[in-house]
Protein backbone atom coordinates (compact mmCIF):
# COMPACT_ATOMS: atom_id res chain seq x y z
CA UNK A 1 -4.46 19.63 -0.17
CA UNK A 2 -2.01 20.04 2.99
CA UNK A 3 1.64 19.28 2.32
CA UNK A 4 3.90 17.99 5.34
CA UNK A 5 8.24 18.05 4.90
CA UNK A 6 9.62 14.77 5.43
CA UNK A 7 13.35 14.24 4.61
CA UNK A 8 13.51 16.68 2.21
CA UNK A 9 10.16 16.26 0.25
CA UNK A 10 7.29 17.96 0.79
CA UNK A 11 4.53 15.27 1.10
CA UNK A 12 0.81 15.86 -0.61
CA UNK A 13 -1.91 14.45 2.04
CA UNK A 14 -5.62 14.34 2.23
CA UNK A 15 -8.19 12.66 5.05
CA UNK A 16 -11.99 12.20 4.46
CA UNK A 17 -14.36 11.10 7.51
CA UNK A 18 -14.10 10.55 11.18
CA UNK A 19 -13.56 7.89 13.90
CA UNK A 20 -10.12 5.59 14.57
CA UNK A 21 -7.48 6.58 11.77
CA UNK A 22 -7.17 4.17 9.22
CA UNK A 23 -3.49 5.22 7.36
CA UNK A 24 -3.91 4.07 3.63
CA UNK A 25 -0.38 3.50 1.73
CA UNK A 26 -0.53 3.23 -2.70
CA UNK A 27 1.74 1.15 -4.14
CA UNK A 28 4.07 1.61 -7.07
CA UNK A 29 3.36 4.64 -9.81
CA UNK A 30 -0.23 5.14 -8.40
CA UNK A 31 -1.00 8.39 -6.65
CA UNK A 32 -3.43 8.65 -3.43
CA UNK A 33 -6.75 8.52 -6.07
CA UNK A 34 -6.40 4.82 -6.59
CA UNK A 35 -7.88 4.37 -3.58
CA UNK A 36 -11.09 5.54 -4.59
CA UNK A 37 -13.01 2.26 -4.40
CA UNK A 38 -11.73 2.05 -1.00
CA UNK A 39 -12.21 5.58 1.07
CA UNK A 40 -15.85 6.24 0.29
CA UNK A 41 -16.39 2.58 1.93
CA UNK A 42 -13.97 2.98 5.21
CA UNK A 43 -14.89 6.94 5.86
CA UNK A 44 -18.25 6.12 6.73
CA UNK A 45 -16.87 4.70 9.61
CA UNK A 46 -13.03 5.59 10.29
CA UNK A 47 -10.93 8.66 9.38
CA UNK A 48 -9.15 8.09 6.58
CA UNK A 49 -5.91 9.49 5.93
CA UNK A 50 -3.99 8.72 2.22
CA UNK A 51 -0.75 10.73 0.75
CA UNK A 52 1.14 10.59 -2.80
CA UNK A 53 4.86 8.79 -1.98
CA UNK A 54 7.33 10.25 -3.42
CA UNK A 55 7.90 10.63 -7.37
CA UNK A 56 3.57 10.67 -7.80
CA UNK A 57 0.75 13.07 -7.78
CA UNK A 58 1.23 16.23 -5.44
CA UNK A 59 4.06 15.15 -3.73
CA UNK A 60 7.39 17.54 -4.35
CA UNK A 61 10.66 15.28 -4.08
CA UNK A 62 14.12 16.13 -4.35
CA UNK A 63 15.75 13.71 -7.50
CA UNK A 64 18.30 12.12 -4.80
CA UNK A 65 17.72 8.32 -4.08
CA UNK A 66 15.57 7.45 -1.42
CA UNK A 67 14.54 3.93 0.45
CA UNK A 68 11.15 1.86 1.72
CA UNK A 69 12.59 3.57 5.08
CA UNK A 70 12.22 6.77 3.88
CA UNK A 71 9.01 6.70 2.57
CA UNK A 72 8.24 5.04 5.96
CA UNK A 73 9.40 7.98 7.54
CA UNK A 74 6.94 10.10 5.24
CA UNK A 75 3.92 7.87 6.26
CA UNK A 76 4.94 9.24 9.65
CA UNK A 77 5.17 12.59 8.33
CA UNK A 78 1.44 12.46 7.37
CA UNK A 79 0.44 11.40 10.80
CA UNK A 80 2.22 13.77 12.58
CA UNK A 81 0.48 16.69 10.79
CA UNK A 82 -2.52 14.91 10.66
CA UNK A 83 -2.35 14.70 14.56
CA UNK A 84 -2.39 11.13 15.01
CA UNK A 85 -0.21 8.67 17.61
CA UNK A 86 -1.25 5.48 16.43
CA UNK A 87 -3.33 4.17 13.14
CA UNK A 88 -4.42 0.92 11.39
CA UNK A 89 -2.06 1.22 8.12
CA UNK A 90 -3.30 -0.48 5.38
CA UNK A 91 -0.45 -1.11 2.33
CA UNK A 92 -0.73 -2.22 -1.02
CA UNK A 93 2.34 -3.80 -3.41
CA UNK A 94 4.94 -1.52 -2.71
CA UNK A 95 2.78 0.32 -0.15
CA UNK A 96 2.33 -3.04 1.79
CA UNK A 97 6.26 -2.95 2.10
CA UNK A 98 6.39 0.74 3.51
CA UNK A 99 3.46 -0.55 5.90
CA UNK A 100 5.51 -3.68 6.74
CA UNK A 101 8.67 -1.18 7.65
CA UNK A 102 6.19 1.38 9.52
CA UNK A 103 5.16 -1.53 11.79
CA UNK A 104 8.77 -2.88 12.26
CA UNK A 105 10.93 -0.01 12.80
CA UNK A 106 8.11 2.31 14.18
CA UNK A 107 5.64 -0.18 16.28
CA UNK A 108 4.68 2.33 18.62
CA UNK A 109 2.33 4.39 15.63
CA UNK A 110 1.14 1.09 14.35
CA UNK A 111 -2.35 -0.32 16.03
CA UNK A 112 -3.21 -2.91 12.98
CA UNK A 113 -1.66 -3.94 9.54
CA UNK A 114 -3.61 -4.45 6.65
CA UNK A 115 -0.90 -6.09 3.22
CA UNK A 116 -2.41 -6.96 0.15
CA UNK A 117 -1.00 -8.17 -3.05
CA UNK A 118 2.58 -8.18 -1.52
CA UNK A 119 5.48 -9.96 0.12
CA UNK A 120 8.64 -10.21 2.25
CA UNK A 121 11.23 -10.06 -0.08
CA UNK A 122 14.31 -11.79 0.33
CA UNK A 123 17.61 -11.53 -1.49
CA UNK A 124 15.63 -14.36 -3.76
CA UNK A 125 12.88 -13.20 -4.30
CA UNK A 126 13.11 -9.59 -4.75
CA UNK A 127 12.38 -8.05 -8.17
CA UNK A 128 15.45 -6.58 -9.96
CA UNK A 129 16.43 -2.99 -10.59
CA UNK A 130 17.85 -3.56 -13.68
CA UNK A 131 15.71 -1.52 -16.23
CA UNK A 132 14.81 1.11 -13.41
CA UNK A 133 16.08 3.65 -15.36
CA UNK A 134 14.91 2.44 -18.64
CA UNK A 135 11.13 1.73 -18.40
CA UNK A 136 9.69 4.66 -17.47
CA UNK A 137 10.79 6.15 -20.56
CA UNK A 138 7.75 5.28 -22.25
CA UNK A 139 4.62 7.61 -21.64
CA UNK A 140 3.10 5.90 -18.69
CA UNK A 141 -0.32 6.12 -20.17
CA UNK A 142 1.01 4.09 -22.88
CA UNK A 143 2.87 1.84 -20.43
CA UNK A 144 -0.39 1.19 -17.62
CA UNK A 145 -2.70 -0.03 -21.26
CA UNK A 146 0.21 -2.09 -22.19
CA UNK A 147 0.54 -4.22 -18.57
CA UNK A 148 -2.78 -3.92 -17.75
CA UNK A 149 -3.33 -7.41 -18.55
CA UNK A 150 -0.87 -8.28 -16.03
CA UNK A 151 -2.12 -6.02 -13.54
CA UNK A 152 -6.01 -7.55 -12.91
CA UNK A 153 -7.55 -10.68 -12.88
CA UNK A 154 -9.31 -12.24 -16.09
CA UNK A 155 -13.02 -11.45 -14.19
CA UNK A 156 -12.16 -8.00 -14.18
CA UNK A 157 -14.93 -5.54 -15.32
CA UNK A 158 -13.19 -3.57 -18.53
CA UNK A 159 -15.02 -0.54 -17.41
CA UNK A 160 -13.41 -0.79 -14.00
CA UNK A 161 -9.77 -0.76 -15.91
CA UNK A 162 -10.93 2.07 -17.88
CA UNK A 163 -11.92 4.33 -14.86
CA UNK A 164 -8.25 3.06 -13.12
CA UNK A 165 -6.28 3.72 -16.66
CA UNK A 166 -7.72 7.50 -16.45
CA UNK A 167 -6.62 7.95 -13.33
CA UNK A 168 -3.13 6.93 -14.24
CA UNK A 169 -3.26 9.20 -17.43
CA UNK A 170 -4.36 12.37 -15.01
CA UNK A 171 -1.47 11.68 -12.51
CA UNK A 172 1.44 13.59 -12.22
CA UNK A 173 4.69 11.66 -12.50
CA UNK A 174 8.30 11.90 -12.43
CA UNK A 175 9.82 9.73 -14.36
CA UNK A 176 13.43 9.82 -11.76
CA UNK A 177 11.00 9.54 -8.81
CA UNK A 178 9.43 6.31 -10.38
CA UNK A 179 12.94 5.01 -11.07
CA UNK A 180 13.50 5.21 -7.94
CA UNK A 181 10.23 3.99 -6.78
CA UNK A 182 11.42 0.54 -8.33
CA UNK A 183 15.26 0.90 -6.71
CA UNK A 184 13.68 1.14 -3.56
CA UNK A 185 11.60 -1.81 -3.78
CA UNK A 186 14.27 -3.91 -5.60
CA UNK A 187 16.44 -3.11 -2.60
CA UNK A 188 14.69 -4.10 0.00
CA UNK A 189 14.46 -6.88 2.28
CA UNK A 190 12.20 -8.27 5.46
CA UNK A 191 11.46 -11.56 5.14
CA UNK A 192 13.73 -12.05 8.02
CA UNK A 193 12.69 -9.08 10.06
CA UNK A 194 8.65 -9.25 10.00
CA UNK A 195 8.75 -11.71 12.47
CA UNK A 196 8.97 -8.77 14.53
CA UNK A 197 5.89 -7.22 13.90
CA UNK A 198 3.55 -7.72 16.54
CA UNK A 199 0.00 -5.84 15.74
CA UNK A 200 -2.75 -7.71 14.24
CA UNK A 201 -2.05 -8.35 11.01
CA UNK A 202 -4.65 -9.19 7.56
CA UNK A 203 -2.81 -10.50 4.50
CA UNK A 204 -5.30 -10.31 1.31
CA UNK A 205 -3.64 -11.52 -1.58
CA UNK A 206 -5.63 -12.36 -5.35
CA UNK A 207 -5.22 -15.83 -6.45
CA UNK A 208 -4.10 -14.72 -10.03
CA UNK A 209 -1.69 -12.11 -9.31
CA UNK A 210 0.59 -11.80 -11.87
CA UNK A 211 3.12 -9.20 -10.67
CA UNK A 212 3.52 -10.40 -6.72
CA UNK A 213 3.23 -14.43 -6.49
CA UNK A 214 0.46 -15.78 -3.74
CA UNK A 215 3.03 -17.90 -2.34
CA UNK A 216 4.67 -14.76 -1.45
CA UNK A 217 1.68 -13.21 0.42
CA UNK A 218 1.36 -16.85 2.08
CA UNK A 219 4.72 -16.74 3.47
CA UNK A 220 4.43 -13.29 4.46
CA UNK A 221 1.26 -14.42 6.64
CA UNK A 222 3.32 -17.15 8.15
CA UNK A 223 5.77 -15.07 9.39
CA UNK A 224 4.08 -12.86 10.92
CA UNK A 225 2.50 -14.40 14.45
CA UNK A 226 -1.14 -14.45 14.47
CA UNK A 227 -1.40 -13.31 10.75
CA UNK A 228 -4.81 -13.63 9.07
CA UNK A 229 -4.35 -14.89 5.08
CA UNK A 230 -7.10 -14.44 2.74
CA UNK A 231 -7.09 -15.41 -0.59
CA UNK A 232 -9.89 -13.54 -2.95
CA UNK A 233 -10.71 -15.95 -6.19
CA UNK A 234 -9.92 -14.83 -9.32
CA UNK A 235 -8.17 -11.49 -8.28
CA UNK A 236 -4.98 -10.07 -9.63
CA UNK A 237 -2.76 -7.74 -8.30
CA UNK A 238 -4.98 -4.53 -8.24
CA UNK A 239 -7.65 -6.79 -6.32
CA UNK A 240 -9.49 -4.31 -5.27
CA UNK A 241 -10.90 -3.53 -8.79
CA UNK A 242 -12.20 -7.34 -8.96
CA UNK A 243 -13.28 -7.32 -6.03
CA UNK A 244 -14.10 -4.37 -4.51
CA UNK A 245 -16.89 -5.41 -1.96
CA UNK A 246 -15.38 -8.39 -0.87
CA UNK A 247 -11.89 -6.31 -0.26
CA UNK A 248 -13.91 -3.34 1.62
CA UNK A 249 -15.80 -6.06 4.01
CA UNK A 250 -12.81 -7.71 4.78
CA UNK A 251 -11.04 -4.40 5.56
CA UNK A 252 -14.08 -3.38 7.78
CA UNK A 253 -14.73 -6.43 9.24
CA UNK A 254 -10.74 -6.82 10.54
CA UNK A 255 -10.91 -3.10 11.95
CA UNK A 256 -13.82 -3.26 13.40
CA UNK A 257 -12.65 -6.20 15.13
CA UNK A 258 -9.72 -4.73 15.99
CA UNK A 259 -11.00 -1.98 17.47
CA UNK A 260 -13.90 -3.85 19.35
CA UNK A 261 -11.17 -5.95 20.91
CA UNK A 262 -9.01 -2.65 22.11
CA UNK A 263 -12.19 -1.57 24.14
CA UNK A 264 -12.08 -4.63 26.01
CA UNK A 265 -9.09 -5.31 28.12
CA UNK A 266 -7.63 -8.78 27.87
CA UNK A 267 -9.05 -9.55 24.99
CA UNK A 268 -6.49 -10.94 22.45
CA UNK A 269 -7.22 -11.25 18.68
């Protein structure tokens, strides 16, 4: 897989099918295969471009600290070498923050926003850093079986957990990159700046999310002008898993739409 520098790190990227770039951004510990109930149903369609952030999967970091800016700035990275100006960026937990930076501080590569299962943190409401450096001393295929029930929704297939724990288990981690994974999110702060984003923007959050609250995806949507909210029954944070097909024709539908809407001029969304 091609590897792009970004700020010091050497960033592990891959793309499947063809059309209008659709960006995809992983949250928290999970490397770019988590998105595999999601690629095979958007590259039929779009071109979809994923990468490992920093401290996961093929991605080479340096052990210095680094922000949600930063791995902004690597998201650009990946669609510079991939070639691309401007891309619907789709974000999940901590990726939906990196997406929510990308579109503030970098509108210009930003053509839609897809957020699920995250928020605008505010000095409130943001988690804390305080056992960063502590938690990922346990094996993290031992520590993904331990919070899985916090992780998905009650409805959730076991076999679909199983395929996602395996996937976790094959990853390559660092256990400093993670640390600072969580130090980056526990840092950082836009519920006051994503007023500013001005894209069309799709907020999917599950109804029994357990890690990020729904109120917190709600007030995300409300700050953001124009902001679409759905709420998907049942789902916890790793929605997706729950409820794959509804997730995929919700993404589709939006871009589409999206798209549709840019080959018309004066049509607004």
């Amino acid at each position: 897989m091609p590897l792009v520098n970004s700020q010091g790190a050497q960033i592990c990227w891959t793309e499947e099918g063809s059309g209008d770039p659709i960006l995809l951004v992983m949250g928290h510990i999970y490397a770019k295969e988590m998105w595999h109930r999601t690629v095979p149903a958007l590259a039929g369609r779009y071109r979809v471009i994923s990468f490992d952030n920093r401290g996961v999967g093929g991605t080479i970091a340096p052990p210095e600290p680094f922000s949600i800016a930063t791995m902004a700035l690597d998201a650009l990275a990946v669609l510079d070498a991939a070639g691309v100006e401007k891309a619907h960026v789709f974000g999940v937990s901590m990726g939906g923050l990196i997406a929510q930076e990308l579109a503030i501080s970098h509108p210009g590569r930003v053509r839609s926003l897809i957020l699920g299962c995250t928020g605008a943190p505010s000095a409130e409401t943001a988690p804390s850093s305080r056992w960063a450096s502590l938690k990922y001393r346990i094996p993290l295929r031992l520590a993904s079986r331990l919070t899985a029930p916090l992780m998905y929704g009650k409805g959730t297939p076991k076999e679909k957990i199983e395929a996602d724990l395996a996937i976790i288990a094959s990853t390559r981690v660092s256990s400093s990159g993670l640390a600072q994974q969580s130090r980056a999110v526990s840092d950082y702060r836009s519920l006051d700046r994503v007023a500013a984003i001005a894209v069309p923007t799709l907020v999917i959050h599950g109804t029994d999310d357990k890690v990020v609250s729904i109120d917190r995806g709600r007030e995300l949507a409300e700050r953001i002008e124009g902001a679409r909210f759905v709420a998907l029954p049942g789902a916890g944070h790793n929605f997706s898993a729950e409820a794959t097909e509804a997730t995929n024709a919700l993404v589709l539908e939006f871009v589409d739409q999206v798209s549709r809407a840019a080959a018309v001029p004066g049509t607004v969304l």
